[in-house]
N, C-alpha and C. Protein backbone atom coordinates (compact mmCIF):
# COMPACT_ATOMS: atom_id res chain seq x y z
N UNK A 1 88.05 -14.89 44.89
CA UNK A 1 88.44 -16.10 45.55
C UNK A 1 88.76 -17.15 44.48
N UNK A 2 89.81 -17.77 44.84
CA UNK A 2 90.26 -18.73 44.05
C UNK A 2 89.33 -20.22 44.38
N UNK A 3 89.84 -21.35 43.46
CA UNK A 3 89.52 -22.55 43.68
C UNK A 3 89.73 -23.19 45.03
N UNK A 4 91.36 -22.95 45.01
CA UNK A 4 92.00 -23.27 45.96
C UNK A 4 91.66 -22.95 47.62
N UNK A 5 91.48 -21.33 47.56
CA UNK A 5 91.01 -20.94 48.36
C UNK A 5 89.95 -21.53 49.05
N UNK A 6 89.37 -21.84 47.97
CA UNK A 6 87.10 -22.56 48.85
C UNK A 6 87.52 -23.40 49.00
N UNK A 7 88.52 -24.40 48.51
CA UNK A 7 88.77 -26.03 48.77
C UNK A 7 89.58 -25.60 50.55
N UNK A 8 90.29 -24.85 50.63
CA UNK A 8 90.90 -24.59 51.87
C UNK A 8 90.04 -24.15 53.17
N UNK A 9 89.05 -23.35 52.65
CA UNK A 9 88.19 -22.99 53.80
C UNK A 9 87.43 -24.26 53.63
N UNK A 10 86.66 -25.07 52.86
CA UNK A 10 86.09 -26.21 53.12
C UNK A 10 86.66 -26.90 54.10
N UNK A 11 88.00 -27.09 53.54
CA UNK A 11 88.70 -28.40 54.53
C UNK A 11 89.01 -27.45 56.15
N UNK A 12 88.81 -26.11 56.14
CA UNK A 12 88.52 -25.60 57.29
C UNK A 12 87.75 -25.86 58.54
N UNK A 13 86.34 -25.46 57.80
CA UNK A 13 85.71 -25.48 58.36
C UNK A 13 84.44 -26.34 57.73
N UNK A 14 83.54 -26.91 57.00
CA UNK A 14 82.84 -27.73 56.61
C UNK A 14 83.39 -29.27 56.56
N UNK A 15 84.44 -29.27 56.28
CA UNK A 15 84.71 -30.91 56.72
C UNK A 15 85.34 -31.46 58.12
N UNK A 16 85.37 -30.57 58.78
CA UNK A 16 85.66 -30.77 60.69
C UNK A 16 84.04 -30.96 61.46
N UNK A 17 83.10 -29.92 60.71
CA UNK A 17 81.94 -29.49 61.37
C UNK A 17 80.88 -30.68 61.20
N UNK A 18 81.04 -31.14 59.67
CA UNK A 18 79.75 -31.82 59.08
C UNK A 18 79.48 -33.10 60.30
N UNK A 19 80.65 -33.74 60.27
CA UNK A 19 80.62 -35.65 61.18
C UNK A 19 80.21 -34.79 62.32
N UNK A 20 80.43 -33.97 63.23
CA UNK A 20 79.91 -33.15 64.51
C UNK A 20 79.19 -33.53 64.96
N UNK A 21 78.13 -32.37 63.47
CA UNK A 21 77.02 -31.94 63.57
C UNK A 21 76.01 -32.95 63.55
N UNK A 22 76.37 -33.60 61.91
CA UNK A 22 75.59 -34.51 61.34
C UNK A 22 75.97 -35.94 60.95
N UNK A 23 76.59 -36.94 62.74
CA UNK A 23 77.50 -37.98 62.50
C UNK A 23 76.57 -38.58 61.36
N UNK A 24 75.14 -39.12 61.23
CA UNK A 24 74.77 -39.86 60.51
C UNK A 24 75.29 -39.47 58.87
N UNK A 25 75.53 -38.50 58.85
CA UNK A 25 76.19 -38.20 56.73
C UNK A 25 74.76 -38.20 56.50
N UNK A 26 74.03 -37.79 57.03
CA UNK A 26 72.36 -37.67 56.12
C UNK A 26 72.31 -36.12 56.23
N UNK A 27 72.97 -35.41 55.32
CA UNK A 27 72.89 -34.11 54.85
C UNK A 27 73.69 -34.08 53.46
N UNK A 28 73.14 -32.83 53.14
CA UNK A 28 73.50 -32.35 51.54
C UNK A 28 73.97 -30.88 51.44
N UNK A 29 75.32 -30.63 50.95
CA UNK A 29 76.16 -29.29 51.03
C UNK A 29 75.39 -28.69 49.53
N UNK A 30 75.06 -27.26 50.14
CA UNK A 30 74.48 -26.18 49.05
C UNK A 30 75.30 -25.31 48.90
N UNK A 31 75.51 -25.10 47.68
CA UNK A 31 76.36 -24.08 46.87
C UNK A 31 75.69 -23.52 45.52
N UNK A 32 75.96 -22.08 45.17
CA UNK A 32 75.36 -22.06 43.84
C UNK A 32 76.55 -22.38 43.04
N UNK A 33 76.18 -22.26 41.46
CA UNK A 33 76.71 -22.00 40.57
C UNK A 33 77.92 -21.30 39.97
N UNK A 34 78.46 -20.25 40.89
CA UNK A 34 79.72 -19.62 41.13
C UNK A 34 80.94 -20.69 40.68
N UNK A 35 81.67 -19.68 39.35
CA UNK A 35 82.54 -20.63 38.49
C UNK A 35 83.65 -21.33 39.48
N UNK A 36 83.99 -20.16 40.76
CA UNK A 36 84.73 -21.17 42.24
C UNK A 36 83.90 -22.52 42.68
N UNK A 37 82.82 -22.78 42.44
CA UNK A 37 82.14 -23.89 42.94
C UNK A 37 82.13 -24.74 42.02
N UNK A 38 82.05 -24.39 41.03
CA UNK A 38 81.52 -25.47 39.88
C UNK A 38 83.05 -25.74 39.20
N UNK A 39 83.95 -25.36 40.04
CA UNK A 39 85.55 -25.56 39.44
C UNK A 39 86.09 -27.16 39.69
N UNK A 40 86.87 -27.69 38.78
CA UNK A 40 86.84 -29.04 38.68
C UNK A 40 87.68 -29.40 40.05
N UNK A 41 89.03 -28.40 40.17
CA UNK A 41 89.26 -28.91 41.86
C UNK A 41 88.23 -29.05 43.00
N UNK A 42 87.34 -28.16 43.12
CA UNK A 42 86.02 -28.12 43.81
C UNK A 42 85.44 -29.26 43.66
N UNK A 43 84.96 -30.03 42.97
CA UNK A 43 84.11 -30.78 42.56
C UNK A 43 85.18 -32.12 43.11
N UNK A 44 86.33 -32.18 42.66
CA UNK A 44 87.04 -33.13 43.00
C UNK A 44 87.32 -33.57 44.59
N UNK A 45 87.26 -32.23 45.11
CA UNK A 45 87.72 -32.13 46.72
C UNK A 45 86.13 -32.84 47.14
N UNK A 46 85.03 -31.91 46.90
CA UNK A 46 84.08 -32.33 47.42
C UNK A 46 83.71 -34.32 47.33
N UNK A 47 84.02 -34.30 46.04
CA UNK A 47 83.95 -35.95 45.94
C UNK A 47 85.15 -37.18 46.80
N UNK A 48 86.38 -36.65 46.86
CA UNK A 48 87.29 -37.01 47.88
C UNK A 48 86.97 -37.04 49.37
N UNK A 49 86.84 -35.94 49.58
CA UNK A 49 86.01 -36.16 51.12
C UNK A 49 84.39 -36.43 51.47
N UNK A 50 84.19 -37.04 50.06
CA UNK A 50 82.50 -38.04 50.33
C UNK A 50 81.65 -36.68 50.68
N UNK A 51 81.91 -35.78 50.59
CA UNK A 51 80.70 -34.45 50.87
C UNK A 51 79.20 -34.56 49.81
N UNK A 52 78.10 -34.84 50.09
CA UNK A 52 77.29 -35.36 49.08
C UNK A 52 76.81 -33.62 48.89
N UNK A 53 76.26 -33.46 47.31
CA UNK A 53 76.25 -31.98 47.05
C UNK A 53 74.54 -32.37 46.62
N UNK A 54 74.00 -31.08 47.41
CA UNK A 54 72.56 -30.39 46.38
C UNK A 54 72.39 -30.01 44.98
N UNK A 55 72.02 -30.81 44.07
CA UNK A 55 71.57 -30.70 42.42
C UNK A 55 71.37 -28.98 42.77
N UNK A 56 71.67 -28.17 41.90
CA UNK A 56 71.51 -26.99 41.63
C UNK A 56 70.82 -26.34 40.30
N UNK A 57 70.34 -25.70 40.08
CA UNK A 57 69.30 -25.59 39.12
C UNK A 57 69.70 -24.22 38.42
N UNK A 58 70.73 -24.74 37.03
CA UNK A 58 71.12 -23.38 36.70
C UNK A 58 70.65 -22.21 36.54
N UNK A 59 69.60 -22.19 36.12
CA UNK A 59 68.63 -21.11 36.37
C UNK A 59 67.52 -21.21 37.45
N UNK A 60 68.15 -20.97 38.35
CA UNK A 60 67.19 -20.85 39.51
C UNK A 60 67.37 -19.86 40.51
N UNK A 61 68.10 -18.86 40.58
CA UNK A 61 68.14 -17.65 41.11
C UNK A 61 67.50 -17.26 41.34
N UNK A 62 65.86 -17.11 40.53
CA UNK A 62 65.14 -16.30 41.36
C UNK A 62 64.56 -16.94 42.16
N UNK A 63 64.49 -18.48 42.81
CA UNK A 63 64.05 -19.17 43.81
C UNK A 63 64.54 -18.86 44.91
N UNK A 64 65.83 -18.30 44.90
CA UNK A 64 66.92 -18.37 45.84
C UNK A 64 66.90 -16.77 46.95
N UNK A 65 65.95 -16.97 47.50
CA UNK A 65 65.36 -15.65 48.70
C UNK A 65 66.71 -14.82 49.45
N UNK A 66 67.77 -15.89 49.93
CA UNK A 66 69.07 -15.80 50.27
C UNK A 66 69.56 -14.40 49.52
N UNK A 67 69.24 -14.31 47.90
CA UNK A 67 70.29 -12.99 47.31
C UNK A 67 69.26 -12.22 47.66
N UNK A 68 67.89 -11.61 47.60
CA UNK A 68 67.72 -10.71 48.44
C UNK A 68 68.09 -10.04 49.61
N UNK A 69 68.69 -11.21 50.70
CA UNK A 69 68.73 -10.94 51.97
C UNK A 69 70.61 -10.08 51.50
N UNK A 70 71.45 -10.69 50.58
CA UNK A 70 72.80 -10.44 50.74
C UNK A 70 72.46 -9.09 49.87
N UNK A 71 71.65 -8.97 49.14
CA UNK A 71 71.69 -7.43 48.48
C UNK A 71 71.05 -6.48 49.46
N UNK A 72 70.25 -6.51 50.31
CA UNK A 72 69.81 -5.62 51.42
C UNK A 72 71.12 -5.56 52.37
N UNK A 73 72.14 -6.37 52.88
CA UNK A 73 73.39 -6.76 53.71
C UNK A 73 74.55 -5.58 52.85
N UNK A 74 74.62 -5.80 51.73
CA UNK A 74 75.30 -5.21 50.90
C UNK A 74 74.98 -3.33 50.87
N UNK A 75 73.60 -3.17 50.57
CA UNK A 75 73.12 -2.12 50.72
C UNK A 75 73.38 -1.29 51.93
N UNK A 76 73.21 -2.19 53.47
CA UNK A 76 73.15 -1.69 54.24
C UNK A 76 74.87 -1.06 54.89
N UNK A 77 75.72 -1.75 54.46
CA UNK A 77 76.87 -1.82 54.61
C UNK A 77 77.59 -0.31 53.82
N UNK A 78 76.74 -0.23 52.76
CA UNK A 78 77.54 0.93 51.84
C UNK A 78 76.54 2.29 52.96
N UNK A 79 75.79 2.16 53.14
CA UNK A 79 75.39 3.36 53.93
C UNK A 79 75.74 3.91 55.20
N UNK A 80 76.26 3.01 55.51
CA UNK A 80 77.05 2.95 57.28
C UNK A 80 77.91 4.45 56.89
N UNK A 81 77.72 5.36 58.22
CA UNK A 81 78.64 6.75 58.03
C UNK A 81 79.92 6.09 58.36
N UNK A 82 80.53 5.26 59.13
CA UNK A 82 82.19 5.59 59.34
C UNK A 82 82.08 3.58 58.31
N UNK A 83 83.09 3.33 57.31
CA UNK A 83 83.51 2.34 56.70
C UNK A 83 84.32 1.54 57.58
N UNK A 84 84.30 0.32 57.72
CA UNK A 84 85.09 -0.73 58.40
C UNK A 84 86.72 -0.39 57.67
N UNK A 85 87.72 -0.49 58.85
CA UNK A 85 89.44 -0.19 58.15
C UNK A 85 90.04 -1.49 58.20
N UNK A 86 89.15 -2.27 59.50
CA UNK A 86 90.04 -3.68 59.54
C UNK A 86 88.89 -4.81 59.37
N UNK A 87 89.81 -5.91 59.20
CA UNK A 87 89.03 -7.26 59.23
C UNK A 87 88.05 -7.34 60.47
N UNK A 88 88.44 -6.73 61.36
CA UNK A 88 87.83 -7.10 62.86
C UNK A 88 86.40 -6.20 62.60
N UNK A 89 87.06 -4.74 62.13
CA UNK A 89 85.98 -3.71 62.00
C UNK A 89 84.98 -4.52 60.86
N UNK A 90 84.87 -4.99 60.07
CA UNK A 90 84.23 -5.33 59.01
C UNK A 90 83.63 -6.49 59.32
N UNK A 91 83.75 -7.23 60.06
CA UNK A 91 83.20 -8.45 61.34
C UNK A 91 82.29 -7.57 61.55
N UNK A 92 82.63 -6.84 62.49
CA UNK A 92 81.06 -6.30 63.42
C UNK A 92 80.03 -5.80 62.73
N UNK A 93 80.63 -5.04 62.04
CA UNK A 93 79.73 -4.17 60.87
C UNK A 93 78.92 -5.33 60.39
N UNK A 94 79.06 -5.98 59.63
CA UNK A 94 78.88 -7.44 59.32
C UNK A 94 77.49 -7.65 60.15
N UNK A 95 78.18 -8.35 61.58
CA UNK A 95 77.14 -8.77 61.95
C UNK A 95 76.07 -8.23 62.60
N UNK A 96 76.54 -6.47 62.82
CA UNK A 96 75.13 -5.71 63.72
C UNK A 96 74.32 -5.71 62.33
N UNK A 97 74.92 -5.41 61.10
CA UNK A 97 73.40 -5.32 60.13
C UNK A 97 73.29 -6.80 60.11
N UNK A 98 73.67 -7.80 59.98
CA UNK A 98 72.74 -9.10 60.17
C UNK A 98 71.84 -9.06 60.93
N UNK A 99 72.06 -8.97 61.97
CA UNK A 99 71.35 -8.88 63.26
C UNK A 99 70.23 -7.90 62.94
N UNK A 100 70.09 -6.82 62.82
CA UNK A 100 69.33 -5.90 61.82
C UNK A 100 68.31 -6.35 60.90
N UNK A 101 68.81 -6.96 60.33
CA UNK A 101 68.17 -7.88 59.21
C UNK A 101 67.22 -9.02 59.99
N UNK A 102 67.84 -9.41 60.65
CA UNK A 102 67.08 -11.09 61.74
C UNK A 102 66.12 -10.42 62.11
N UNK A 103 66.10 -9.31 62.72
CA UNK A 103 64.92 -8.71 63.97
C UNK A 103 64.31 -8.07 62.50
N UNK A 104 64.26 -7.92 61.33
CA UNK A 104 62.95 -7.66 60.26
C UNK A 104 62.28 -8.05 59.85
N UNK A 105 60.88 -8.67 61.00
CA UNK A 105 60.75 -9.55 61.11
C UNK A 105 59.32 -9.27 59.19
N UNK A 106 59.29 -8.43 59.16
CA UNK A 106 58.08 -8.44 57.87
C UNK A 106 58.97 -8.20 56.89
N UNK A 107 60.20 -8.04 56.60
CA UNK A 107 61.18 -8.39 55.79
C UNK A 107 61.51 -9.77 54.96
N UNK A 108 61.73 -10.52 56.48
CA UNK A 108 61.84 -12.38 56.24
C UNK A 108 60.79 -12.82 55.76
N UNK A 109 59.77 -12.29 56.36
CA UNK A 109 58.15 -12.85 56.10
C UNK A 109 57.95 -12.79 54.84
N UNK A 110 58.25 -11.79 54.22
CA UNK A 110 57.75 -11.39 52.86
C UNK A 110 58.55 -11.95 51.93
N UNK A 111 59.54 -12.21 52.15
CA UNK A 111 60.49 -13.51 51.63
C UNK A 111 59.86 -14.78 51.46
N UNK A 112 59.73 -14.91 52.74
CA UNK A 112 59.11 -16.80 52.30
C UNK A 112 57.59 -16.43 51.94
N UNK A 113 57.07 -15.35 52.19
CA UNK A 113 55.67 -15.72 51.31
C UNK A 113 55.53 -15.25 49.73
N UNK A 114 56.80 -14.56 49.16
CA UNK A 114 56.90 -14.43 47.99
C UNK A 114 57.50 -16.26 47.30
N UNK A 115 57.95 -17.07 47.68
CA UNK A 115 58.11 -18.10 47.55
C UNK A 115 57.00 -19.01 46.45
N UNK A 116 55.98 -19.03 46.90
CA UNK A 116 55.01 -19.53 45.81
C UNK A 116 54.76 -18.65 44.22
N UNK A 117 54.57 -17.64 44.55
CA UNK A 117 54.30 -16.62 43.48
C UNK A 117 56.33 -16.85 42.67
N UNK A 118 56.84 -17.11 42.95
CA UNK A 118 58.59 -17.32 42.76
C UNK A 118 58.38 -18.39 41.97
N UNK A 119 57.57 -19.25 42.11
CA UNK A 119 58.04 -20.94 42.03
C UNK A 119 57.12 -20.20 41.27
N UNK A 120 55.90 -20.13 40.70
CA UNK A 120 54.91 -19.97 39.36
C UNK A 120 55.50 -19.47 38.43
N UNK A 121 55.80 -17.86 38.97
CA UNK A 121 56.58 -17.24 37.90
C UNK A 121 58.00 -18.29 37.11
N UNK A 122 58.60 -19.26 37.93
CA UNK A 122 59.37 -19.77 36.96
C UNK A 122 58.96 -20.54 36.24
N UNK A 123 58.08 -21.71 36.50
CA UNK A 123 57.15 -22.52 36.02
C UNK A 123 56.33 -22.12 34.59
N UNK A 124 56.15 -20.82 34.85
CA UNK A 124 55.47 -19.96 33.89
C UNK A 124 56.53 -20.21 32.66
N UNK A 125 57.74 -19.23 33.24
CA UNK A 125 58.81 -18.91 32.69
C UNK A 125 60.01 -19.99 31.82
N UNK A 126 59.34 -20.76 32.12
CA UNK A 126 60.23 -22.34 31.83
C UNK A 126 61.25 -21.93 32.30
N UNK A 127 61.74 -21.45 33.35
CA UNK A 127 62.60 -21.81 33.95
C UNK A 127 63.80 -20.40 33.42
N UNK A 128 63.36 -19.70 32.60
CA UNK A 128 63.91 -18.21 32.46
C UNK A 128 63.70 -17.01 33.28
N UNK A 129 64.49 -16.35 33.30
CA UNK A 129 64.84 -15.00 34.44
C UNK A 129 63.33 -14.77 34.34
N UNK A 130 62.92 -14.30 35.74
CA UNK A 130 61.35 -13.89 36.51
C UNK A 130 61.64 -12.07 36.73
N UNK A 131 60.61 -11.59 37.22
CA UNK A 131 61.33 -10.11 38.02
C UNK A 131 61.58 -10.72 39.44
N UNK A 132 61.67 -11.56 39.66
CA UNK A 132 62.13 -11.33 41.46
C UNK A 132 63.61 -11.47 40.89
């Protein structure tokens, strides 16, 4: 994905949704570090349309429970017997293993209670790669 591209789905769909959702503007857009995010058109668009952004913590990945959930999504996707051929097919696929994923429920759990032991280990770590 290009620059251009995320600035286009932004102005898609995150800058129609945000006033909606959240007329007061008392929210904060999360993104990691991804050189598409941290790209100076990115940064520019986001500041043009007043989008206020979440401080991101360059090394903070292993805080971030989210890439577990997309590497199990990922996993689950390559094991599927018949492969998605279309966009539509790759939608569903998509979302029955989400859905999959939602109903795990000692899956999620073990996510947010690895959370503290996450936050030490970096603390420990000054802030360098952990094993999670």
């Amino acid at each position: 994905m290009t620059s251009v591209q995320y600035c286009n789905i932004l102005g898609g769909v995150l800058t129609p949704i945000c006033p909606r959702h959240v007329p007061d503007g008392n929210y904060q857009f999360q993104q990691d570090l991804s050189p598409v995010h941290s790209s100076r058109a990115v940064k520019d668009y986001l500041a043009q349309q007043q989008i206020p952004l979440m401080a991101w913590c360059p090394k903070g990945a292993d805080l971030n429970i989210i890439e577990n959930v997309w590497g199990r999504l990922k996993a689950a996707m390559v094991r599927r017997p018949i492969h998605p051929a279309t966009a539509d097919q790759m939608w569903t696929a998509i979302s029955d293993e989400w859905e999959q994923l939602r109903g795990d429920q000692a899956f999620v759990s073990a996510l947010y209670q690895s959370l503290p032991s996450r936050i030490e280990a970096v603390i420990v770590g000054d802030g360098e790669m952990t094993r999670y």
